[in-house]
C-alpha atoms as a PDB file:
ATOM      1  CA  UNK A   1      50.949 -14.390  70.231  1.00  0.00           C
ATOM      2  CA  UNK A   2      52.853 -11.482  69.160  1.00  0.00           C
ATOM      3  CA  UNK A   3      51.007  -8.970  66.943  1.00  0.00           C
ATOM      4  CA  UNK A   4      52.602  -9.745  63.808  1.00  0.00           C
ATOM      5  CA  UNK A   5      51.534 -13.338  64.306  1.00  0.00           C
ATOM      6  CA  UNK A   6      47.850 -11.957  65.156  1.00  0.00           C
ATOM      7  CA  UNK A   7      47.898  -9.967  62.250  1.00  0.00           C
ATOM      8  CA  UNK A   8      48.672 -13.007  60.107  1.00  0.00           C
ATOM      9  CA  UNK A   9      45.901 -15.506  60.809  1.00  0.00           C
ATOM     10  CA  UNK A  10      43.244 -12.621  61.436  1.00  0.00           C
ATOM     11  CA  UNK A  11      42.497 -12.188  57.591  1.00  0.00           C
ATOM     12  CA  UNK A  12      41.894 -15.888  57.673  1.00  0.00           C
ATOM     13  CA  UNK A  13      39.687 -15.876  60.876  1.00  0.00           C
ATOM     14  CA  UNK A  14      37.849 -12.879  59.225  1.00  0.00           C
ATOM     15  CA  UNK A  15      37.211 -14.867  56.189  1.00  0.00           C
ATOM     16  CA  UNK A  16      35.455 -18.089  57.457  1.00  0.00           C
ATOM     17  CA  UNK A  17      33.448 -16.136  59.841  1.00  0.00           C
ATOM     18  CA  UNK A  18      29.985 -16.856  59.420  1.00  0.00           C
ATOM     19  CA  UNK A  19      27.687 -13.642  59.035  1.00  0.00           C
ATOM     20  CA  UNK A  20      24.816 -14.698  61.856  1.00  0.00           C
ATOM     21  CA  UNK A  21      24.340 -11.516  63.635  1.00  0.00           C
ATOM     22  CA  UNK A  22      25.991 -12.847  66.532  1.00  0.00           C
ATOM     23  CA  UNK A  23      28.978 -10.745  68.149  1.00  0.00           C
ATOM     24  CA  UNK A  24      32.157 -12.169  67.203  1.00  0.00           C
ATOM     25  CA  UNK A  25      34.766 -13.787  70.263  1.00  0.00           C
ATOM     26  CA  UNK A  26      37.935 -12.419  71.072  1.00  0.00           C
ATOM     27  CA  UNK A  27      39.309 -14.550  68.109  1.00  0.00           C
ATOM     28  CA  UNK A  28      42.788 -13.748  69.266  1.00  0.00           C
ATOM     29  CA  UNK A  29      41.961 -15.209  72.518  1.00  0.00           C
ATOM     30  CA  UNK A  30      40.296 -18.052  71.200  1.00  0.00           C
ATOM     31  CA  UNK A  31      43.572 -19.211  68.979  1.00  0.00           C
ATOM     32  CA  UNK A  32      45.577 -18.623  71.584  1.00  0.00           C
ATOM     33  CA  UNK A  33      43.810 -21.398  73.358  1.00  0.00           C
ATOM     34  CA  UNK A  34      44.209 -23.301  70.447  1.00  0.00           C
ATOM     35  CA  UNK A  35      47.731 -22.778  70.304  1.00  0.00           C
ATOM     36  CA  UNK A  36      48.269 -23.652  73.993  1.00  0.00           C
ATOM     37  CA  UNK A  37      46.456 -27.350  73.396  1.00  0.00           C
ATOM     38  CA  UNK A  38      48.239 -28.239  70.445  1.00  0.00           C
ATOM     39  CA  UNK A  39      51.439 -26.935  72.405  1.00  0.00           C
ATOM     40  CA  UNK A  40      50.812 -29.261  75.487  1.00  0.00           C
ATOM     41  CA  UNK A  41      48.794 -31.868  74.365  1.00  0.00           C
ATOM     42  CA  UNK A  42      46.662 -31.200  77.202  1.00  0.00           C
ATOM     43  CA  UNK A  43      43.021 -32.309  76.717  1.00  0.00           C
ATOM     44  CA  UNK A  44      40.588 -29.826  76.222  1.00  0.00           C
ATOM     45  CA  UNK A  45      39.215 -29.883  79.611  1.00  0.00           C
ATOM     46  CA  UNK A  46      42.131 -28.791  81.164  1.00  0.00           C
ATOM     47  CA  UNK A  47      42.323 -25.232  79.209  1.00  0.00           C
ATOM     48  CA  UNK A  48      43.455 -22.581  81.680  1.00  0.00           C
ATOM     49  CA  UNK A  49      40.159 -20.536  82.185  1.00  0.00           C
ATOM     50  CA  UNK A  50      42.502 -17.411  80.517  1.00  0.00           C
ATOM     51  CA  UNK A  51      41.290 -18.497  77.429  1.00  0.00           C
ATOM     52  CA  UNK A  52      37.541 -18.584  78.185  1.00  0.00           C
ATOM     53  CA  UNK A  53      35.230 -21.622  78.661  1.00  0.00           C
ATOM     54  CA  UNK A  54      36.990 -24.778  77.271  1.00  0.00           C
ATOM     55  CA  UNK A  55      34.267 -26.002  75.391  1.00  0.00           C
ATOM     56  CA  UNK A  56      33.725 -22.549  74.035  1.00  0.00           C
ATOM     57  CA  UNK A  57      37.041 -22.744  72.506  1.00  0.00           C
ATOM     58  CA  UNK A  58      36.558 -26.186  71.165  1.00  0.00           C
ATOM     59  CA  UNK A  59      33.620 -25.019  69.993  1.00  0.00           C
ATOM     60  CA  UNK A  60      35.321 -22.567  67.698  1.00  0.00           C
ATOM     61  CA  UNK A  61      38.372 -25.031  66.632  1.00  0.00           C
ATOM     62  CA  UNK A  62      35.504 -27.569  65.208  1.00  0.00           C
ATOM     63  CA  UNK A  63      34.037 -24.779  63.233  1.00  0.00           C
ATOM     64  CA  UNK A  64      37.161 -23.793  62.031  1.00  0.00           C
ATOM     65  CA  UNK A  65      38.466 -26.890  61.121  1.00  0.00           C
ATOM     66  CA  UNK A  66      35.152 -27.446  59.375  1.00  0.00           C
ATOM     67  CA  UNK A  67      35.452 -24.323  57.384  1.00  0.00           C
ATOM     68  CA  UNK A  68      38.847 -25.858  56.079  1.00  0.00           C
ATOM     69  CA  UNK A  69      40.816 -22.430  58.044  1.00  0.00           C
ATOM     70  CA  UNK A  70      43.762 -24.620  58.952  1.00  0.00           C
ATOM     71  CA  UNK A  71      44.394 -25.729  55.031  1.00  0.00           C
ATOM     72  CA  UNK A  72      44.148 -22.272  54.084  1.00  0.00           C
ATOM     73  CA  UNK A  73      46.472 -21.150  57.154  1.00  0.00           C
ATOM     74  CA  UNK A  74      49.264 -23.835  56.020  1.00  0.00           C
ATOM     75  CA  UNK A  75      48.802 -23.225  52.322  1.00  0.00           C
ATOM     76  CA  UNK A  76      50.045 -19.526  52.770  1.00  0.00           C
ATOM     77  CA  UNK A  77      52.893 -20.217  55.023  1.00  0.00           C
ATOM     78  CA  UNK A  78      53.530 -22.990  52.521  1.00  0.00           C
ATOM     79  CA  UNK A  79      53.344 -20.040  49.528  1.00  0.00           C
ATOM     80  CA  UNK A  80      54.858 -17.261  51.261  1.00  0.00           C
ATOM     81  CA  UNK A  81      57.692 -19.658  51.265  1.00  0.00           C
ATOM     82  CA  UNK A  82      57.970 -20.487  55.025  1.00  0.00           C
ATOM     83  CA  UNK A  83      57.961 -23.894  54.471  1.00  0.00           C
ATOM     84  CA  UNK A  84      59.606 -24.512  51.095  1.00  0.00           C
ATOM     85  CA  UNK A  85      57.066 -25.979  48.788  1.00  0.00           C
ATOM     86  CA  UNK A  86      55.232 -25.696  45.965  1.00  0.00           C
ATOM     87  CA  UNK A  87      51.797 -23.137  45.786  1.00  0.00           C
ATOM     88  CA  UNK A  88      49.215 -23.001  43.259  1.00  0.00           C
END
């Protein structure tokens, strides 16, 4: 992912993080796993290790999905007039 694209979803990433005193992943890392299942449609077992432990990275993905990030991810490439569409 090129930094541009990085610097895009980061600000969304930062904003569904959950403050538990835990150090945070390499988040970059982390979606770029994401990426490369959704690109294949490999299962998540099959994750090259590159991206850390595959179950790590699902891991994240649930809570992320749970936190609604992908909604908020489409609904500004949907406003910012990416994707041609009506925004609220």
């Amino acid at each position: 992912m090129s930094d541009g694209e990085w610097a895009f979803h980061e600000r969304f990433i930062l904003a569904v993080r959950a403050p538990n005193g835990r150090k945070p992943s390499n988040h970059r890392l982390v979606l770029d796993g994401i990426f490369w299942i959704a690109r294949t449609g490999s299962p998540w077992r099959d994750l090259p290790e590159e991206f850390g432990k595959w179950s790590s990275v699902y891991r994240q993905f649930r809570r992320w999905t749970l936190a609604g990030l992908w909604e908020q991810i489409m609904e500004a490439l949907n406003c910012g007039r990416v994707v041609p569409m009506g925004c609220r």
